[in-house]
C-alpha atoms as a PDB file:
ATOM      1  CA  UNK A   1     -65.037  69.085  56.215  1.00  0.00           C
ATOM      2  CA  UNK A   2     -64.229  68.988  59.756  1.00  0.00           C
ATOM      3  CA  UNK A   3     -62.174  65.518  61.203  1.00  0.00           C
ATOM      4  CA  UNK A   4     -61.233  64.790  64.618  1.00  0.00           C
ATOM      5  CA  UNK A   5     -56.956  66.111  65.326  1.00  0.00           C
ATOM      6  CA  UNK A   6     -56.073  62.718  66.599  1.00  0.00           C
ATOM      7  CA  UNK A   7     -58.104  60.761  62.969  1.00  0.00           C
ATOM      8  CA  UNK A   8     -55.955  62.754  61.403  1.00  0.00           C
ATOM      9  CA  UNK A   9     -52.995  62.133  62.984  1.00  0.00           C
ATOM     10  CA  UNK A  10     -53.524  58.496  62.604  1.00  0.00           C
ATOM     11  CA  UNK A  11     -54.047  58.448  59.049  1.00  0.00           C
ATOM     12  CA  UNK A  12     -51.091  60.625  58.394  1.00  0.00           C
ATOM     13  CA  UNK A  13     -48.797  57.550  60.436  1.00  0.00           C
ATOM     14  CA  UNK A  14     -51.034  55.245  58.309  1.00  0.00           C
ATOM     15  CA  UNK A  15     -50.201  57.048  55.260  1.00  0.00           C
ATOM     16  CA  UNK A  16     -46.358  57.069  55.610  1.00  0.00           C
ATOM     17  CA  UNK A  17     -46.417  53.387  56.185  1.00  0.00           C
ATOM     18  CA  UNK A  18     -48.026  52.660  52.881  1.00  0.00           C
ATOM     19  CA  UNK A  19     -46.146  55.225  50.938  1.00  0.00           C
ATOM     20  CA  UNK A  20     -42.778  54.074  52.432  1.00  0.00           C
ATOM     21  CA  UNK A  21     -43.746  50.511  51.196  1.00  0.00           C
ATOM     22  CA  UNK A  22     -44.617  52.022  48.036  1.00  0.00           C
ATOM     23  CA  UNK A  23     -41.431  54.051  47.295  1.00  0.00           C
ATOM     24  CA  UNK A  24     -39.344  50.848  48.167  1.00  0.00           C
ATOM     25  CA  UNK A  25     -41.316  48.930  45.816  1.00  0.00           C
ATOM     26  CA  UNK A  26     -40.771  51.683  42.537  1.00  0.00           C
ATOM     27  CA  UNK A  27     -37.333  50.969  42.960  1.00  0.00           C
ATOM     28  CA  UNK A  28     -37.509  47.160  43.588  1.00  0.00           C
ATOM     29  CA  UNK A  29     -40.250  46.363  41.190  1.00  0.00           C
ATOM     30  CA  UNK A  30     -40.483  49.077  38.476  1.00  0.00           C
ATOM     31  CA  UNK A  31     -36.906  49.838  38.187  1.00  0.00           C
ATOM     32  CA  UNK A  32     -37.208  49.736  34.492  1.00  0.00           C
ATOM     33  CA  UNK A  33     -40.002  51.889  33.479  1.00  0.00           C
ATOM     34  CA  UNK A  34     -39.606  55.142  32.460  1.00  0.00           C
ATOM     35  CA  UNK A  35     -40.854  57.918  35.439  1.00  0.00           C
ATOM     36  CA  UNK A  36     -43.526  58.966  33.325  1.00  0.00           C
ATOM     37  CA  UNK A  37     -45.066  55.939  32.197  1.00  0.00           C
ATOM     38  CA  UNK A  38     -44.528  54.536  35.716  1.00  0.00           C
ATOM     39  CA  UNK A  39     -46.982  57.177  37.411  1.00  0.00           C
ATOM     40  CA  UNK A  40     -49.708  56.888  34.532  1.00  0.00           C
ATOM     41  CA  UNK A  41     -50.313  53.101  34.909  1.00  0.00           C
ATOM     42  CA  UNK A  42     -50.239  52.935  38.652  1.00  0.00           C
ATOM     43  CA  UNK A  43     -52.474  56.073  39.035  1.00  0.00           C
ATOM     44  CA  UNK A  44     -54.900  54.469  36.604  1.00  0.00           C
ATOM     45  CA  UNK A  45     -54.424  51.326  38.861  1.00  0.00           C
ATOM     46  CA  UNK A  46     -55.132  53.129  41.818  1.00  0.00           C
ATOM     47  CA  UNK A  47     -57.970  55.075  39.837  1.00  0.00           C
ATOM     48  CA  UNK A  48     -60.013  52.083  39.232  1.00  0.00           C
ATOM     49  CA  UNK A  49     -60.034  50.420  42.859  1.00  0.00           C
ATOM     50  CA  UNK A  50     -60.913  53.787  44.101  1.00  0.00           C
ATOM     51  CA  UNK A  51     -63.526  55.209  41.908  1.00  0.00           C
ATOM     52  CA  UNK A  52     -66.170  53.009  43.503  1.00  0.00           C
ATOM     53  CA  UNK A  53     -65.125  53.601  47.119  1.00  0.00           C
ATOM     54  CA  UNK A  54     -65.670  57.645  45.913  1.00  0.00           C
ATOM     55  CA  UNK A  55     -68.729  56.833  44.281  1.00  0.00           C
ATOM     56  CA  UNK A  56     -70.259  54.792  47.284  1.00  0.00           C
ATOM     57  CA  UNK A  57     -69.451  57.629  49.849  1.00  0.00           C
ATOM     58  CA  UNK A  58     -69.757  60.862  48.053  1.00  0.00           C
ATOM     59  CA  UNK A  59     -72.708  62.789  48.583  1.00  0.00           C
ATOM     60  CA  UNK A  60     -72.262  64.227  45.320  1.00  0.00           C
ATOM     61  CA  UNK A  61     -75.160  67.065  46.261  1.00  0.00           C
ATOM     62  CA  UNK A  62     -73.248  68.297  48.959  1.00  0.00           C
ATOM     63  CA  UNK A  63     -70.417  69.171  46.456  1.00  0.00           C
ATOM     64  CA  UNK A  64     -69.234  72.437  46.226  1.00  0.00           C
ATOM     65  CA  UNK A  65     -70.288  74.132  43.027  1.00  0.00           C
ATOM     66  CA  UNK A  66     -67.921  75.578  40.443  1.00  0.00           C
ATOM     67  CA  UNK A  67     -68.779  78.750  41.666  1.00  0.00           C
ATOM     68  CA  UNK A  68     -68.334  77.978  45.532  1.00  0.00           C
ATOM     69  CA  UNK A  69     -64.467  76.490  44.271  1.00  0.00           C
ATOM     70  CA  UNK A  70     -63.880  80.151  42.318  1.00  0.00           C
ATOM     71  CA  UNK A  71     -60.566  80.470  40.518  1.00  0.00           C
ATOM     72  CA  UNK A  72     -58.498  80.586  43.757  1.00  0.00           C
ATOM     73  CA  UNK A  73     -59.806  76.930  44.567  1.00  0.00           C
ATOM     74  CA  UNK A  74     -59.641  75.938  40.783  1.00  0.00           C
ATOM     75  CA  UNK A  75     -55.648  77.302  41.148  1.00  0.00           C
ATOM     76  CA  UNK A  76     -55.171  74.914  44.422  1.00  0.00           C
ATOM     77  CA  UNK A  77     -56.431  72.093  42.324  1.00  0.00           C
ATOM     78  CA  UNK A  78     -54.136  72.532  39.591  1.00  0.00           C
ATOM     79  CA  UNK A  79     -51.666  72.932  42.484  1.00  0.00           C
ATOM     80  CA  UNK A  80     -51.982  69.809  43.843  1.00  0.00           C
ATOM     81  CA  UNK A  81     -52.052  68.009  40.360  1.00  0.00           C
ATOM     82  CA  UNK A  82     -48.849  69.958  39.099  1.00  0.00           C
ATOM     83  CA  UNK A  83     -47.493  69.657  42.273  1.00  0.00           C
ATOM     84  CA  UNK A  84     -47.802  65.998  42.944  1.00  0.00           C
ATOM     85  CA  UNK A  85     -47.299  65.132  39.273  1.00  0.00           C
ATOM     86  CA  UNK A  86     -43.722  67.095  39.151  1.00  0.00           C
ATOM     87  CA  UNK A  87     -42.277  65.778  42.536  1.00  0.00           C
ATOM     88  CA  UNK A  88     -43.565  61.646  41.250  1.00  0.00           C
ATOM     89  CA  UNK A  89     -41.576  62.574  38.401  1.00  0.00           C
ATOM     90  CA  UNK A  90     -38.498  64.398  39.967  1.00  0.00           C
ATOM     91  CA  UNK A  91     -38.129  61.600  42.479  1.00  0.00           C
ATOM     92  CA  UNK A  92     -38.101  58.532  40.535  1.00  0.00           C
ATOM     93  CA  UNK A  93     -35.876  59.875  38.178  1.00  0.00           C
ATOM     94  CA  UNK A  94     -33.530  60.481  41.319  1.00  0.00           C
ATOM     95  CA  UNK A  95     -34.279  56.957  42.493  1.00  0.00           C
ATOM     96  CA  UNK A  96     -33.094  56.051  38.823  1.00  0.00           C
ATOM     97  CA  UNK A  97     -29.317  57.403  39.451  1.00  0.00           C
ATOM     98  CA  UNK A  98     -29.363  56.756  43.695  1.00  0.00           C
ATOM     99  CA  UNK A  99     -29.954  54.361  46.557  1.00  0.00           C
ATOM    100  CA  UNK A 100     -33.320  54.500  48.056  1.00  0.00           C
ATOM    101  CA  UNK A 101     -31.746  54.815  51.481  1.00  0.00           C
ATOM    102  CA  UNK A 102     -30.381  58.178  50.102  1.00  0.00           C
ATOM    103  CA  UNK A 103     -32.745  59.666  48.063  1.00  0.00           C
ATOM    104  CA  UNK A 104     -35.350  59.026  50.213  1.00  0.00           C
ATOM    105  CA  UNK A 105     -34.526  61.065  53.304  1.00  0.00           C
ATOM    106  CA  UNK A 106     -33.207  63.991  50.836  1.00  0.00           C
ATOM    107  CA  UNK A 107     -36.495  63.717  49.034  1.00  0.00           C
ATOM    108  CA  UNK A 108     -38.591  63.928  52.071  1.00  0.00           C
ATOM    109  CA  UNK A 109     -37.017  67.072  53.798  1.00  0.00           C
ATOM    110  CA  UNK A 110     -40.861  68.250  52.078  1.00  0.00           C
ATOM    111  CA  UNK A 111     -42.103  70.095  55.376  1.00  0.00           C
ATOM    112  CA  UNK A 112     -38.699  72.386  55.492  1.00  0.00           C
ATOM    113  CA  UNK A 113     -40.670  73.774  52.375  1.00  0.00           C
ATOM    114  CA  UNK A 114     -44.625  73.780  53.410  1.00  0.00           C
ATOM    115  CA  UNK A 115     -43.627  75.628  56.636  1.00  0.00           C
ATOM    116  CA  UNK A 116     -42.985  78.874  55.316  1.00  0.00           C
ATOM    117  CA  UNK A 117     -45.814  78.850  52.048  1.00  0.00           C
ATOM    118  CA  UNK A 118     -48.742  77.635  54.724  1.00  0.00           C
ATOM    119  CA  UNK A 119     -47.692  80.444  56.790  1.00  0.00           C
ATOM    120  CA  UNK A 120     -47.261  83.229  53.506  1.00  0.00           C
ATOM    121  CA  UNK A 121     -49.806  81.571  51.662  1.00  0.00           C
ATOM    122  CA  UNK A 122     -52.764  80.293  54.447  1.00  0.00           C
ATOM    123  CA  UNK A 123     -51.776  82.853  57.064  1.00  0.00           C
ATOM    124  CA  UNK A 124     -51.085  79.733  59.178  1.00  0.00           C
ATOM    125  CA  UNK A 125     -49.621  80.287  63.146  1.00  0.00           C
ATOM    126  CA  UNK A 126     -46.714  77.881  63.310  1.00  0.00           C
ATOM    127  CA  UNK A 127     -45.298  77.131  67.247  1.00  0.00           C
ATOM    128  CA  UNK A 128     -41.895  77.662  67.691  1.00  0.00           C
ATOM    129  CA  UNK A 129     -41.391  73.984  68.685  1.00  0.00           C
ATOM    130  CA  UNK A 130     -42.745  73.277  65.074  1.00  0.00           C
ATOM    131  CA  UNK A 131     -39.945  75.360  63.793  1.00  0.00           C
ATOM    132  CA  UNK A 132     -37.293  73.705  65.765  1.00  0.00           C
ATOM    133  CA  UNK A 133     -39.338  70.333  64.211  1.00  0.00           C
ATOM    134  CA  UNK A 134     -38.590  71.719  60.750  1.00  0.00           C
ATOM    135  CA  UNK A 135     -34.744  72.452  61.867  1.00  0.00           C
ATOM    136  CA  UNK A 136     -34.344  68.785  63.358  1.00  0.00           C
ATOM    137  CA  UNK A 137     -35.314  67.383  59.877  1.00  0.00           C
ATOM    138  CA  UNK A 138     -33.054  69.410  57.501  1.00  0.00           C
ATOM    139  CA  UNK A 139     -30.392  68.483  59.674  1.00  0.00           C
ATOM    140  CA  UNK A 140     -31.713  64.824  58.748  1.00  0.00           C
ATOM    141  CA  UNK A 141     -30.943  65.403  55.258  1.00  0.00           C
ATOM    142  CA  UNK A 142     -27.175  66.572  56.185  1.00  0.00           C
ATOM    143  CA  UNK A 143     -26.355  63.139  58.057  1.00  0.00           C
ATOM    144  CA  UNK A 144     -28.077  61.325  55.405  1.00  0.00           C
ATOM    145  CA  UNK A 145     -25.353  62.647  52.909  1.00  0.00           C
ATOM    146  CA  UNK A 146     -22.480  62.471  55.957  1.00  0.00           C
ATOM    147  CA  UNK A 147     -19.436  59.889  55.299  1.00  0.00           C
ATOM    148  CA  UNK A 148     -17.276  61.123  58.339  1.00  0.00           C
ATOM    149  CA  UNK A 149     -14.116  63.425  58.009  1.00  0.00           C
ATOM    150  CA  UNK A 150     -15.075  67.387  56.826  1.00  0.00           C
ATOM    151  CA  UNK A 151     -17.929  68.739  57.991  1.00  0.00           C
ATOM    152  CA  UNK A 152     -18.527  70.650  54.747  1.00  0.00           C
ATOM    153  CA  UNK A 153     -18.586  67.201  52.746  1.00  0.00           C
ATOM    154  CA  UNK A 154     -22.224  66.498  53.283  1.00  0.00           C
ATOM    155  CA  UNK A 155     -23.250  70.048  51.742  1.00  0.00           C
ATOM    156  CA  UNK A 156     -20.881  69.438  48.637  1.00  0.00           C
ATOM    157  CA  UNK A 157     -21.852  65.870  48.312  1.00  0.00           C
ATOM    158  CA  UNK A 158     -25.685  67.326  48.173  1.00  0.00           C
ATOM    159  CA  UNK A 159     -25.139  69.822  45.719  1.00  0.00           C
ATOM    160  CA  UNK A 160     -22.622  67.983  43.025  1.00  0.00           C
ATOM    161  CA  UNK A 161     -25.087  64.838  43.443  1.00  0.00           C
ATOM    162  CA  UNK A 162     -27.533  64.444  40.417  1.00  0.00           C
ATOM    163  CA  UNK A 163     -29.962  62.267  42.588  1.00  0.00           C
ATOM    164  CA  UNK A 164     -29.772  64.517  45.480  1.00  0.00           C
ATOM    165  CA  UNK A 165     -30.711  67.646  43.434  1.00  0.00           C
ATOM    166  CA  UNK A 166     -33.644  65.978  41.832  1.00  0.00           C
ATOM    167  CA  UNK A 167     -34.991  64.658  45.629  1.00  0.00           C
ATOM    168  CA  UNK A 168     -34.955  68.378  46.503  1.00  0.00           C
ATOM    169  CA  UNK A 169     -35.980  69.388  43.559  1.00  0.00           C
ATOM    170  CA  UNK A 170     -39.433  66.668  44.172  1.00  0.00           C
ATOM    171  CA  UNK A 171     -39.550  67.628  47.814  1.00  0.00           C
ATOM    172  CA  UNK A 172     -40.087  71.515  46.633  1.00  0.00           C
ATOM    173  CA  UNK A 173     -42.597  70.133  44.385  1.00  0.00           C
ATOM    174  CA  UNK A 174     -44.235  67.910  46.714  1.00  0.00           C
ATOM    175  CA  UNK A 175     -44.259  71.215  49.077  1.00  0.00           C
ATOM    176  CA  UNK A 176     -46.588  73.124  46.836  1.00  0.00           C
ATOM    177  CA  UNK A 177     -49.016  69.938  46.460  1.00  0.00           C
ATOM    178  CA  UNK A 178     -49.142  69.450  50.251  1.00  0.00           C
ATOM    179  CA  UNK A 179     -49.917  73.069  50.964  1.00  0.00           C
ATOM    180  CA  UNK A 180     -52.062  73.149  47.872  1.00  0.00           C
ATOM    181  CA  UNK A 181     -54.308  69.944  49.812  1.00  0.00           C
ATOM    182  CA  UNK A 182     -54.860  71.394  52.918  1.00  0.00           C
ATOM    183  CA  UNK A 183     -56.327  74.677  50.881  1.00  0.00           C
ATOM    184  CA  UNK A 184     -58.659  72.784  49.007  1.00  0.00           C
ATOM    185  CA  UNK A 185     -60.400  70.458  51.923  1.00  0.00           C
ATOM    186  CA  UNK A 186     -60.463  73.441  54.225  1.00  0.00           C
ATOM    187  CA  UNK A 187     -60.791  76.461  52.338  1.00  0.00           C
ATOM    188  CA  UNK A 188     -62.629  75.312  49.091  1.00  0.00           C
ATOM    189  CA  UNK A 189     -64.678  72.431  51.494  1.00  0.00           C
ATOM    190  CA  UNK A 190     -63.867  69.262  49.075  1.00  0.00           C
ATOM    191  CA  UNK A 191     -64.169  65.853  50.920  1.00  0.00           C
ATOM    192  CA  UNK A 192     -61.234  63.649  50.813  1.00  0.00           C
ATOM    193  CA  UNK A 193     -62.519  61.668  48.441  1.00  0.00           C
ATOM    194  CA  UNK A 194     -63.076  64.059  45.681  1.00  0.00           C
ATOM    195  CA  UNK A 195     -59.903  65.488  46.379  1.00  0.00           C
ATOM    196  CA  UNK A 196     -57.976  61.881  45.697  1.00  0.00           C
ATOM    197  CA  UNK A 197     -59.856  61.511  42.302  1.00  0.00           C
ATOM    198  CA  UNK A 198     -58.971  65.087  41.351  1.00  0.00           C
ATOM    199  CA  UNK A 199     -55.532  63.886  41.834  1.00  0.00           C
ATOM    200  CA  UNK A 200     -55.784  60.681  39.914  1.00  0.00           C
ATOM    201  CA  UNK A 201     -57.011  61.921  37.538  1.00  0.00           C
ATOM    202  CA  UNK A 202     -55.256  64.986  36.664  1.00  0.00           C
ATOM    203  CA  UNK A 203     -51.658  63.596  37.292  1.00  0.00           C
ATOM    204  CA  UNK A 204     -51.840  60.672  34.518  1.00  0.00           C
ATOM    205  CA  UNK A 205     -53.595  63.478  32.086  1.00  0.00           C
ATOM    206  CA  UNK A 206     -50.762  65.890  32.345  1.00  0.00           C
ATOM    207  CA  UNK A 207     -48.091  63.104  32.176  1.00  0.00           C
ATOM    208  CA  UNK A 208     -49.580  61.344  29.412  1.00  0.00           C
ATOM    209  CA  UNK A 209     -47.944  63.005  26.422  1.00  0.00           C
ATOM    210  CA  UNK A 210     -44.890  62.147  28.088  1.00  0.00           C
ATOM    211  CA  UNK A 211     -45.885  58.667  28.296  1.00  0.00           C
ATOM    212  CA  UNK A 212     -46.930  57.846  25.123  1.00  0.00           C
ATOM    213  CA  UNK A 213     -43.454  59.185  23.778  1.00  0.00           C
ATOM    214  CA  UNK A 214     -41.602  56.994  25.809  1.00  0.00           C
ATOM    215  CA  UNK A 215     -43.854  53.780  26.338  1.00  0.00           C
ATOM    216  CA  UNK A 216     -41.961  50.380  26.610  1.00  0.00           C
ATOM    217  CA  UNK A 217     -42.493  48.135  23.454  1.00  0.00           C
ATOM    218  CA  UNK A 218     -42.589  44.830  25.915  1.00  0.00           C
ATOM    219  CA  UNK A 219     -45.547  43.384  27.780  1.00  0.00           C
ATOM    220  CA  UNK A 220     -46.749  44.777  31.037  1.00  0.00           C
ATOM    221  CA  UNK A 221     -46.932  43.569  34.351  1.00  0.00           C
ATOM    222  CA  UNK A 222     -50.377  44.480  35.204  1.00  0.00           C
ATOM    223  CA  UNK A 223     -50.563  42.062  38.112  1.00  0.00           C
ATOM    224  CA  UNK A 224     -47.338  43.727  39.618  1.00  0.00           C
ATOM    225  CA  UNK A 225     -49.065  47.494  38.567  1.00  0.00           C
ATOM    226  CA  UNK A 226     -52.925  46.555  39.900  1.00  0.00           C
ATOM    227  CA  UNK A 227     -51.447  45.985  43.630  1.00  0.00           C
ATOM    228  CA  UNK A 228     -49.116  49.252  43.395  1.00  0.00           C
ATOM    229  CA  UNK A 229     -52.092  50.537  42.539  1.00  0.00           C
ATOM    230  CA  UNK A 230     -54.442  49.421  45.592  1.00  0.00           C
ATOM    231  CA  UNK A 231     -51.540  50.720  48.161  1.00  0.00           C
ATOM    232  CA  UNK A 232     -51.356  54.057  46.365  1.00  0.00           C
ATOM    233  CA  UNK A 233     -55.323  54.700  46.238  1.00  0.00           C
ATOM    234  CA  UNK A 234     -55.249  53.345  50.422  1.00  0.00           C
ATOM    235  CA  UNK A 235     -52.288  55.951  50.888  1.00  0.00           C
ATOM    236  CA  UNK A 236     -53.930  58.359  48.869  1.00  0.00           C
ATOM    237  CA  UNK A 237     -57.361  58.750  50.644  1.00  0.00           C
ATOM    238  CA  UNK A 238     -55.572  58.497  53.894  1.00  0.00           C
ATOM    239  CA  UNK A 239     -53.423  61.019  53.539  1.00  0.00           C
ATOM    240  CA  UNK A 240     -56.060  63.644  52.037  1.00  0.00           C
ATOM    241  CA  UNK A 241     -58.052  62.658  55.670  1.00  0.00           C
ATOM    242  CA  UNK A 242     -54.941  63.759  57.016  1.00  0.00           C
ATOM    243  CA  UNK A 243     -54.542  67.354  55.230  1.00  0.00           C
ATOM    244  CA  UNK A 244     -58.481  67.506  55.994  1.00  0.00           C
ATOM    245  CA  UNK A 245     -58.013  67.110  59.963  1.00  0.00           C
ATOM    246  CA  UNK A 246     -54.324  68.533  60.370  1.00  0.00           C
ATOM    247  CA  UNK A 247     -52.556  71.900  59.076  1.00  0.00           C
ATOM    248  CA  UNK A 248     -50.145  70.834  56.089  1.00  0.00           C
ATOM    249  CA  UNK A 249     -47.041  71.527  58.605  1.00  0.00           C
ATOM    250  CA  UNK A 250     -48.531  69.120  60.466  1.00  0.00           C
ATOM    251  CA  UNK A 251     -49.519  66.367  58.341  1.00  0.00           C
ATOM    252  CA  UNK A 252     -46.729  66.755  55.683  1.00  0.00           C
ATOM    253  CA  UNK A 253     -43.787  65.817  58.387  1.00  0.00           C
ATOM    254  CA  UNK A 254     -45.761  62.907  59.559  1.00  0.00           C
ATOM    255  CA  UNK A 255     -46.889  61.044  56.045  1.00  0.00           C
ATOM    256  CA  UNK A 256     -43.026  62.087  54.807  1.00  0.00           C
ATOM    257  CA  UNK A 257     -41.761  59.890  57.657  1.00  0.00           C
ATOM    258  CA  UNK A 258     -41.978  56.803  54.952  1.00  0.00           C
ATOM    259  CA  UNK A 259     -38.562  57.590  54.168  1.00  0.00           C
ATOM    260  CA  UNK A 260     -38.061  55.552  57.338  1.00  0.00           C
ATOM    261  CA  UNK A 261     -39.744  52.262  56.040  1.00  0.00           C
ATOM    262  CA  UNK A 262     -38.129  53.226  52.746  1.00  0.00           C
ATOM    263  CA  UNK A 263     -34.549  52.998  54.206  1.00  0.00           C
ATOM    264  CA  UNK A 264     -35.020  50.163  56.600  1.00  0.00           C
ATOM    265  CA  UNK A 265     -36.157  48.046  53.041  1.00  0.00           C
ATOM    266  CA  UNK A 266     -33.397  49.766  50.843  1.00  0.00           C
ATOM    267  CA  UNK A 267     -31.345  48.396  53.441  1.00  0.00           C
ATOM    268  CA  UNK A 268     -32.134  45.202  54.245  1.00  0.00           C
ATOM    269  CA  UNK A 269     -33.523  43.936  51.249  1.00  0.00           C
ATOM    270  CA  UNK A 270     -31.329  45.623  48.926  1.00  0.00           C
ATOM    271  CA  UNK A 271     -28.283  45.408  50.543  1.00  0.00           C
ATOM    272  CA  UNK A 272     -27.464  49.543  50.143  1.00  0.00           C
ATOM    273  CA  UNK A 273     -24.387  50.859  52.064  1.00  0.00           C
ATOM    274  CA  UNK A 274     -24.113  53.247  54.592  1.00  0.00           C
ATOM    275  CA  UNK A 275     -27.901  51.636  56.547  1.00  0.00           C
ATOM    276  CA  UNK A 276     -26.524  52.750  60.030  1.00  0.00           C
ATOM    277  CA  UNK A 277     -25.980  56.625  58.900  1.00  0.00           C
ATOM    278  CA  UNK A 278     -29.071  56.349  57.032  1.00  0.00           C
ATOM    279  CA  UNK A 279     -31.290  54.866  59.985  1.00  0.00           C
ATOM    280  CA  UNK A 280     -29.886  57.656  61.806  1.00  0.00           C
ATOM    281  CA  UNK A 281     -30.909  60.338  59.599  1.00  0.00           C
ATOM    282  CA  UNK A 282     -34.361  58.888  59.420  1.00  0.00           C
ATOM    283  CA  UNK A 283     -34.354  58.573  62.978  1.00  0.00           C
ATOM    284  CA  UNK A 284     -33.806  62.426  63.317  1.00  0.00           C
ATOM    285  CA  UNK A 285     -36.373  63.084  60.606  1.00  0.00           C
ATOM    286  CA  UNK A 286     -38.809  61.147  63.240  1.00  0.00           C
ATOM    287  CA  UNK A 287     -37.570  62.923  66.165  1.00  0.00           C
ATOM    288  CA  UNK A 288     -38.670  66.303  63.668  1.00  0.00           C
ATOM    289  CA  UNK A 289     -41.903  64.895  63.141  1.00  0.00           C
ATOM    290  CA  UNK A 290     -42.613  64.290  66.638  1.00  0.00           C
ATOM    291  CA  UNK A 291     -42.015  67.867  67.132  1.00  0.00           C
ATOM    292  CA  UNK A 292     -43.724  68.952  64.499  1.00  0.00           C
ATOM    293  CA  UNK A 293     -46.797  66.825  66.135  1.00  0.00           C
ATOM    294  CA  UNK A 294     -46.952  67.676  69.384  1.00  0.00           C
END
């Protein structure tokens, strides 16, 4: 499926809006839900606003066959399901034990790891201006963890943190997903919207034996859930438009700018420490994404 560069670069902007809301809101609203049991109810939330949007604009006979997908596209999907599935997981667990205005920009350091697999894995040509893109954002991470005195103290402070592993350890995760995307709507030829389903679908499935072992005994919020639910499916679709128009080192830098709108709230609303630092790093990661986009 074939989408205009500059759709695609709006939907990737509209994307990290909504997901930066989103991420706030897991630590400001969901704060005591287990990770796993978090992800299944608001991706069966998000599965049942968006199943009739699919429905309505699918041509389901212009679906690739199961032949057409082979097993390298069948691999991609399971890709972006483990993918996306493991880095949910990984970060609210490190939103658990950190400030969002931390994790956040750690956890979203993503395109530092798409670069290289789209170029290994989708023979991808990557400017040089997109690598210096790349380099301006991990050096976002590095003032996000800064505190002033040693220089060294950002690098120890990343790698003795328990949060801060676990962000990396998501944005790795995340990495594989993203690549995993763009393989699937260009390569394999699924639209967007069978590519969101595949995704909300398969990511509750895999975490639901998790779930069930650790399910709260109290009542739900379903009203709180349902709305997380319509921002995720909106984020969702637009950023598989995104990986459908865009290379993944494109569109993976621009939808992981929501760390921005993730700090300003963690911030502001939440009162975290260290805001000015943190609104710098995020304003480097933007600088890398405009680098990345151009």
């Amino acid at each position: 499926m074939t989408l205009p560069l500059d759709f695609g670069l709006a939907a990737a902007v509209a994307a990290a809006v909504l997901w930066g809301g989103y991420l706030f809101s897991l630590k400001y609203s969901f704060s005591a839900y287990p990770a796993s049991v978090l992800v299944v109810l608001v991706d069966v939330a998000a599965l049942a606003w968006y199943a009739p949007v699919a429905a309505a604009t699918v041509d389901v006979a212009a679906l690739p066959s199961p032949a057409q997908i082979g097993w390298s596209g069948a691999a991609a999907l399971a890709a972006v399901v483990g993918g996306v599935a493991a880095g949910y997981v990984l970060f609210i667990e490190a939103l658990d034990g950190g400030d969002v205005s931390y994790v956040a920009p750690i956890n979203k350091v993503v395109p530092v790891f798409v670069l290289p697999l789209e170029v290994v894995l989708l023979d991808e040509t990557i400017p040089p201006l997109a690598v210096a893109g790349v380099v301006v954002v991990t050096a976002a991470v590095y003032v996000a963890n800064y505190r002033g005195g040693d220089l060294a103290a950002p690098l120890r402070r990343a790698a003795t943190s328990t949060p801060a592993r676990l962000a990396l350890l998501s944005a790795m995760a995340y990495a594989v997903g993203d690549v995993a995307k763009r393989a699937v709507v260009s390569d394999v030829g699924l639209p967007p919207q069978a590519l969101v389903l595949t995704s909300l679908v398969g990511v509750p499935l895999v975490l639901l034996p998790l779930a069930v072992r650790s399910w709260p005994d109290g009542p739900l919020e379903y009203r709180t859930f349902a709305a997380a639910g319509l921002v995720v499916a909106a984020a969702e679709h637009l950023t598989a438009v995104a990986f459908a128009a865009v290379p993944a080192s494109i569109a993976s830098p621009i939808v992981n700018t929501q760390a921005v709108v993730a700090v300003i709230l963690g911030g502001v609303v939440l009162g975290e420490k260290h805001l000015g630092i943190r609104l710098a790093a995020a304003a480097l990661a933007v600088a890398g994404v405009t680098m990345l986009a151009i």
